[in-house]
PDB file of N, CA and C in Angstrom:
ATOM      1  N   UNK A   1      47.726  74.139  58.350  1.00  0.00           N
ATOM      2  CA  UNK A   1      48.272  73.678  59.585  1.00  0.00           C
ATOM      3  C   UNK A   1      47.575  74.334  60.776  1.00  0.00           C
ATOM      4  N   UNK A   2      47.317  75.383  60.561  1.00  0.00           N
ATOM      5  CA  UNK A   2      46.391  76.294  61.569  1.00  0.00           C
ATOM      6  C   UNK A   2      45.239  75.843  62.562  1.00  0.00           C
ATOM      7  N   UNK A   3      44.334  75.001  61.151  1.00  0.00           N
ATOM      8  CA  UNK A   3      43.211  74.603  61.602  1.00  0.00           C
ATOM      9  C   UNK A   3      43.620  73.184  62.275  1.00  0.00           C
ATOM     10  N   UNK A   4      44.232  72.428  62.241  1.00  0.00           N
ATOM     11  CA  UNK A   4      44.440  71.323  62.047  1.00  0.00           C
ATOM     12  C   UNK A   4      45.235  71.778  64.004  1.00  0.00           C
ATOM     13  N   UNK A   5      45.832  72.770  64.246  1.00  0.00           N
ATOM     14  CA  UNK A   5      46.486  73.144  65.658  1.00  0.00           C
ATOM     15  C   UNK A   5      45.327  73.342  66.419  1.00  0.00           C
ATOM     16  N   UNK A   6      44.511  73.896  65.769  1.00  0.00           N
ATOM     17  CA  UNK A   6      43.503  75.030  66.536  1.00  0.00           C
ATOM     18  C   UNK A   6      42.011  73.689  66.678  1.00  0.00           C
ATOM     19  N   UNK A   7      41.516  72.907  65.656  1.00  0.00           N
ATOM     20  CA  UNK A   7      40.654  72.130  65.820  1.00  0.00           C
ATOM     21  C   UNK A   7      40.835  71.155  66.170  1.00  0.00           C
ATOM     22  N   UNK A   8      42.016  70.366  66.142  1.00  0.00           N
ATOM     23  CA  UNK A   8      42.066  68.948  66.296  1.00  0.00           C
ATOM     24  C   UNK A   8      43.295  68.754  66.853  1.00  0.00           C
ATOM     25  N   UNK A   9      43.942  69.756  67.650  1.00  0.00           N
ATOM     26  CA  UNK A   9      45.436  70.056  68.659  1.00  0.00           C
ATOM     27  C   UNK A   9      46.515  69.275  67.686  1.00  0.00           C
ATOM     28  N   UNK A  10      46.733  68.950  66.492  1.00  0.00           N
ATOM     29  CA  UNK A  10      47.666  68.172  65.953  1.00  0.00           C
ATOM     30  C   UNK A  10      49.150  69.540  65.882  1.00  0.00           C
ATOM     31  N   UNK A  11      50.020  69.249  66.794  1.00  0.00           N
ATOM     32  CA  UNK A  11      51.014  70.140  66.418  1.00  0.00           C
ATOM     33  C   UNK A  11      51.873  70.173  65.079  1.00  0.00           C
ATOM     34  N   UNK A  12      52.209  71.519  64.719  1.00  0.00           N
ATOM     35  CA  UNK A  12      52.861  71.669  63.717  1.00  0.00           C
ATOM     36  C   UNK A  12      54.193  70.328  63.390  1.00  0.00           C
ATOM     37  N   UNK A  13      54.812  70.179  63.686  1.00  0.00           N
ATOM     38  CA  UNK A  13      55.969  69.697  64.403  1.00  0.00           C
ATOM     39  C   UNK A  13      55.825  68.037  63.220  1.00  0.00           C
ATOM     40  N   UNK A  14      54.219  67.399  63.707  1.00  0.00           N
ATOM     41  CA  UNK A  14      53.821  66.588  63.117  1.00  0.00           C
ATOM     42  C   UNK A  14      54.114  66.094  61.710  1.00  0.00           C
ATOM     43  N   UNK A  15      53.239  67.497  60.931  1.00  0.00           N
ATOM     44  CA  UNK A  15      53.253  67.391  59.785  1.00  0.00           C
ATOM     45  C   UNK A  15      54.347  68.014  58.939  1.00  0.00           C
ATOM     46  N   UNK A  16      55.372  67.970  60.092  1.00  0.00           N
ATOM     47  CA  UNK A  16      57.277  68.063  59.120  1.00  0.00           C
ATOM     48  C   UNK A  16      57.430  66.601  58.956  1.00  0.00           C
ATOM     49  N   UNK A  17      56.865  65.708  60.317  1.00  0.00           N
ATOM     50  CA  UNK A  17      57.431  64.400  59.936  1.00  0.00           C
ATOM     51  C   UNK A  17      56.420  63.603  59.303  1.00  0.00           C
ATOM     52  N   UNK A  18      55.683  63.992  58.562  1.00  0.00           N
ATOM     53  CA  UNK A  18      54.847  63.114  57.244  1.00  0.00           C
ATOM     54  C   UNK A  18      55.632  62.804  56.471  1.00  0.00           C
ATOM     55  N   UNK A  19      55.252  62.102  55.866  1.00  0.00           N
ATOM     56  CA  UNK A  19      55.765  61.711  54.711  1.00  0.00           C
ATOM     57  C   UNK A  19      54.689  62.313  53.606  1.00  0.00           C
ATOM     58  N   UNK A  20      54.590  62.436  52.303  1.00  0.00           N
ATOM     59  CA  UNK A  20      53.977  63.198  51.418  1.00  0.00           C
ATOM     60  C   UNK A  20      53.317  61.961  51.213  1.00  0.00           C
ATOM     61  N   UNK A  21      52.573  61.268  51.322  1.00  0.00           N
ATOM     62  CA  UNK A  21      51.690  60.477  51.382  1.00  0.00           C
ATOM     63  C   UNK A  21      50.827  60.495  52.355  1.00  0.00           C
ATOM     64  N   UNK A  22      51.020  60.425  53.501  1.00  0.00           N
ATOM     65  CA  UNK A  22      50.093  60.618  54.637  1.00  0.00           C
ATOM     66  C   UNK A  22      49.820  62.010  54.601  1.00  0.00           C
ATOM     67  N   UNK A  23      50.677  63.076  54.098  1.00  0.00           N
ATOM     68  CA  UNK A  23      50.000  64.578  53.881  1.00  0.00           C
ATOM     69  C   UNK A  23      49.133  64.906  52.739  1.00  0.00           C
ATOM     70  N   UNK A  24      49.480  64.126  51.779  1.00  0.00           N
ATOM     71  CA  UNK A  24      48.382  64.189  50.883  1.00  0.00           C
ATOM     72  C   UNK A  24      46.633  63.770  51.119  1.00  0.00           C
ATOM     73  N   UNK A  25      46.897  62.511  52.041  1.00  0.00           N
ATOM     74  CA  UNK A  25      45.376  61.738  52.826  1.00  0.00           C
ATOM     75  C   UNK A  25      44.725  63.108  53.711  1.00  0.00           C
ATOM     76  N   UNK A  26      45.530  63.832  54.269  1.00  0.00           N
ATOM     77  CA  UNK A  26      45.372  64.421  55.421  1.00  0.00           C
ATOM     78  C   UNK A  26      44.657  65.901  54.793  1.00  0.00           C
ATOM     79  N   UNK A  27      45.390  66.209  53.602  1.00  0.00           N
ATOM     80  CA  UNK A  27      44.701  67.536  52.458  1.00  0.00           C
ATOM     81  C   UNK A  27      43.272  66.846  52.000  1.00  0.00           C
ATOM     82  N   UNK A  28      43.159  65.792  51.514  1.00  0.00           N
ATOM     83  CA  UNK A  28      42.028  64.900  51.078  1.00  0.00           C
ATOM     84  C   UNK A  28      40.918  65.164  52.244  1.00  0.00           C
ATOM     85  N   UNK A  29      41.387  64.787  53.329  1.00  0.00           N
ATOM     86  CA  UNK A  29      39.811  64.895  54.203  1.00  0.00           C
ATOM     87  C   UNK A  29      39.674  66.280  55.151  1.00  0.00           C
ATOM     88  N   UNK A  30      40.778  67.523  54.666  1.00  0.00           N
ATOM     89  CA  UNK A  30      40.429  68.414  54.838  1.00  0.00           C
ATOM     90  C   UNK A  30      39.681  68.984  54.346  1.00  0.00           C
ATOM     91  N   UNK A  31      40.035  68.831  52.962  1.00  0.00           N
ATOM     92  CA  UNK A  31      38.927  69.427  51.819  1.00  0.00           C
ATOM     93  C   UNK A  31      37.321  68.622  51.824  1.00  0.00           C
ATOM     94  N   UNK A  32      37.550  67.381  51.961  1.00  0.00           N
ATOM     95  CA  UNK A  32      36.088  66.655  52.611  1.00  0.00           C
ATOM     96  C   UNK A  32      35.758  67.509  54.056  1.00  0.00           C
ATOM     97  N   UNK A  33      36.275  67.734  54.849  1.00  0.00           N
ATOM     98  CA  UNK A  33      35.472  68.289  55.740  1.00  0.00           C
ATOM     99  C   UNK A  33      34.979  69.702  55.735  1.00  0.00           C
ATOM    100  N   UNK A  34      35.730  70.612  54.941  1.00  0.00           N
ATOM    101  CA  UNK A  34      35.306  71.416  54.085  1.00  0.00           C
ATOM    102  C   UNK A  34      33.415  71.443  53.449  1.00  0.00           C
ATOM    103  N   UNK A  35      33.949  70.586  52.802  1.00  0.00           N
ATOM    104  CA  UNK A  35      32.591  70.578  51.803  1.00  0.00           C
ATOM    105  C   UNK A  35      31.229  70.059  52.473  1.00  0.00           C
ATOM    106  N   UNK A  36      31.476  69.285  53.427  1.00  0.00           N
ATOM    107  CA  UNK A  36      30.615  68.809  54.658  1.00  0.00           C
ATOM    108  C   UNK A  36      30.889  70.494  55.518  1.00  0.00           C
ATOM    109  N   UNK A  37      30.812  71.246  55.632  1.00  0.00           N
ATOM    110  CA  UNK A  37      30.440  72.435  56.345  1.00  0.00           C
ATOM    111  C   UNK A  37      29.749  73.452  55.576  1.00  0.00           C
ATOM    112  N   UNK A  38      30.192  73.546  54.310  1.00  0.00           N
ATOM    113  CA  UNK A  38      29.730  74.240  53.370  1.00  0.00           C
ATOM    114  C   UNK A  38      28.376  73.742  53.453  1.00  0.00           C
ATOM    115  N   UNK A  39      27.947  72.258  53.041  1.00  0.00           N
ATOM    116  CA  UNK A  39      26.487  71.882  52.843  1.00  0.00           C
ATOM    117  C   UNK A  39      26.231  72.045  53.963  1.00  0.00           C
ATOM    118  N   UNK A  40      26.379  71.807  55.255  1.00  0.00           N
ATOM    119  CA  UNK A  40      25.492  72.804  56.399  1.00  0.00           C
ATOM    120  C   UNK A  40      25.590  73.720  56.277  1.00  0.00           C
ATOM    121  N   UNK A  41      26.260  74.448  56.014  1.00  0.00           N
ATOM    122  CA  UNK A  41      25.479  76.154  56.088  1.00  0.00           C
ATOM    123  C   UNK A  41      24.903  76.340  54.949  1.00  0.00           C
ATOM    124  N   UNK A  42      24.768  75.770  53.990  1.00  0.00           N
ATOM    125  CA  UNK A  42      23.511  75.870  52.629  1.00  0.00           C
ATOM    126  C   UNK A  42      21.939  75.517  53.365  1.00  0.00           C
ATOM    127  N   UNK A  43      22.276  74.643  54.126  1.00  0.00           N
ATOM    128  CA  UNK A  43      20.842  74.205  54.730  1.00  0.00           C
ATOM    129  C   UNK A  43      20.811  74.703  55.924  1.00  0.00           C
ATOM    130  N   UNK A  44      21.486  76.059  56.392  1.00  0.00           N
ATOM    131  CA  UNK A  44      20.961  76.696  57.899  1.00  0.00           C
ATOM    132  C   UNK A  44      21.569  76.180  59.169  1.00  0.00           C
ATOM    133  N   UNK A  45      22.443  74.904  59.037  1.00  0.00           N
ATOM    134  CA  UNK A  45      23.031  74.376  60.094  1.00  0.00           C
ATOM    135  C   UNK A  45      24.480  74.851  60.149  1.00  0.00           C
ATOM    136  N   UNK A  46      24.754  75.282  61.328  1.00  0.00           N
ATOM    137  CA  UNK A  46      26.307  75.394  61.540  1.00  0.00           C
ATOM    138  C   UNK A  46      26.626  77.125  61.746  1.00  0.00           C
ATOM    139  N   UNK A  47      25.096  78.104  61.855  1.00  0.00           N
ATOM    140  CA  UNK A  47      25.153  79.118  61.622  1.00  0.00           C
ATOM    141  C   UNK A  47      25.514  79.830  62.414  1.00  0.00           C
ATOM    142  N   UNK A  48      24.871  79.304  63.487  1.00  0.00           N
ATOM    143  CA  UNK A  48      24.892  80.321  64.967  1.00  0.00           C
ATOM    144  C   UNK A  48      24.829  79.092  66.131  1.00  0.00           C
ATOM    145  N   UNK A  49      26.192  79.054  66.789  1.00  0.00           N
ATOM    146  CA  UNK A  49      25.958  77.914  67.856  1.00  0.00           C
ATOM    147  C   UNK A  49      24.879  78.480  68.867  1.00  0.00           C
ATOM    148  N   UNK A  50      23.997  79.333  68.958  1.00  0.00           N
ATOM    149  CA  UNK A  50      22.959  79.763  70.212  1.00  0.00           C
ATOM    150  C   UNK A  50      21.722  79.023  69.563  1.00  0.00           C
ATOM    151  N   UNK A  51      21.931  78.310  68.114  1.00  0.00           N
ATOM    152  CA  UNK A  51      20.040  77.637  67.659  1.00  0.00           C
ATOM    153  C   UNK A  51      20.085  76.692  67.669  1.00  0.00           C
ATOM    154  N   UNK A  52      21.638  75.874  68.176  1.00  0.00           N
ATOM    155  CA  UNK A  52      21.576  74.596  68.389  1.00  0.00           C
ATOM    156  C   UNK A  52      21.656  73.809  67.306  1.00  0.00           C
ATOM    157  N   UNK A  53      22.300  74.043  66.337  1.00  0.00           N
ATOM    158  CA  UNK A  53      22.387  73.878  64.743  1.00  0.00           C
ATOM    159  C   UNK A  53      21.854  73.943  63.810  1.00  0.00           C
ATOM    160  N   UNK A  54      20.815  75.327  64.452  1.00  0.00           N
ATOM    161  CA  UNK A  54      20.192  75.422  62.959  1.00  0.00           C
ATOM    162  C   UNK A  54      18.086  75.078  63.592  1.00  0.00           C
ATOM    163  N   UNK A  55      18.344  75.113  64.621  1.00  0.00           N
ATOM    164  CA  UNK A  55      16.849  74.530  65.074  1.00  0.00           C
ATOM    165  C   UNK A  55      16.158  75.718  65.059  1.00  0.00           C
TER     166      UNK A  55
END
């Protein structure tokens, strides 16, 4: 819930009124966006915002 306040302003509050279906979608493309950060920083991007991603 943290990230989800802190990156994408979705208040807590929200995800009391999910339903466990739309929270399950919502764990799904967390963990996808996850793994899309991981493979940038395998390839040097995402390291240091001063190289401009990695340039």
């Amino acid at each position: 819930m943290y990230y989800y306040w802190k990156k994408k302003g979705i208040r807590p509050s929200l995800f009391y009124a999910m339903d466990k279906g739309e929270l399950k979608l919502i764990e799904a493309f967390f963990a996808l966006e996850i793994e899309e950060e991981v493979e940038k920083m395998k390839h040097g991007y995402g390291m240091c915002p001063l190289t401009g991603g990695g340039m």
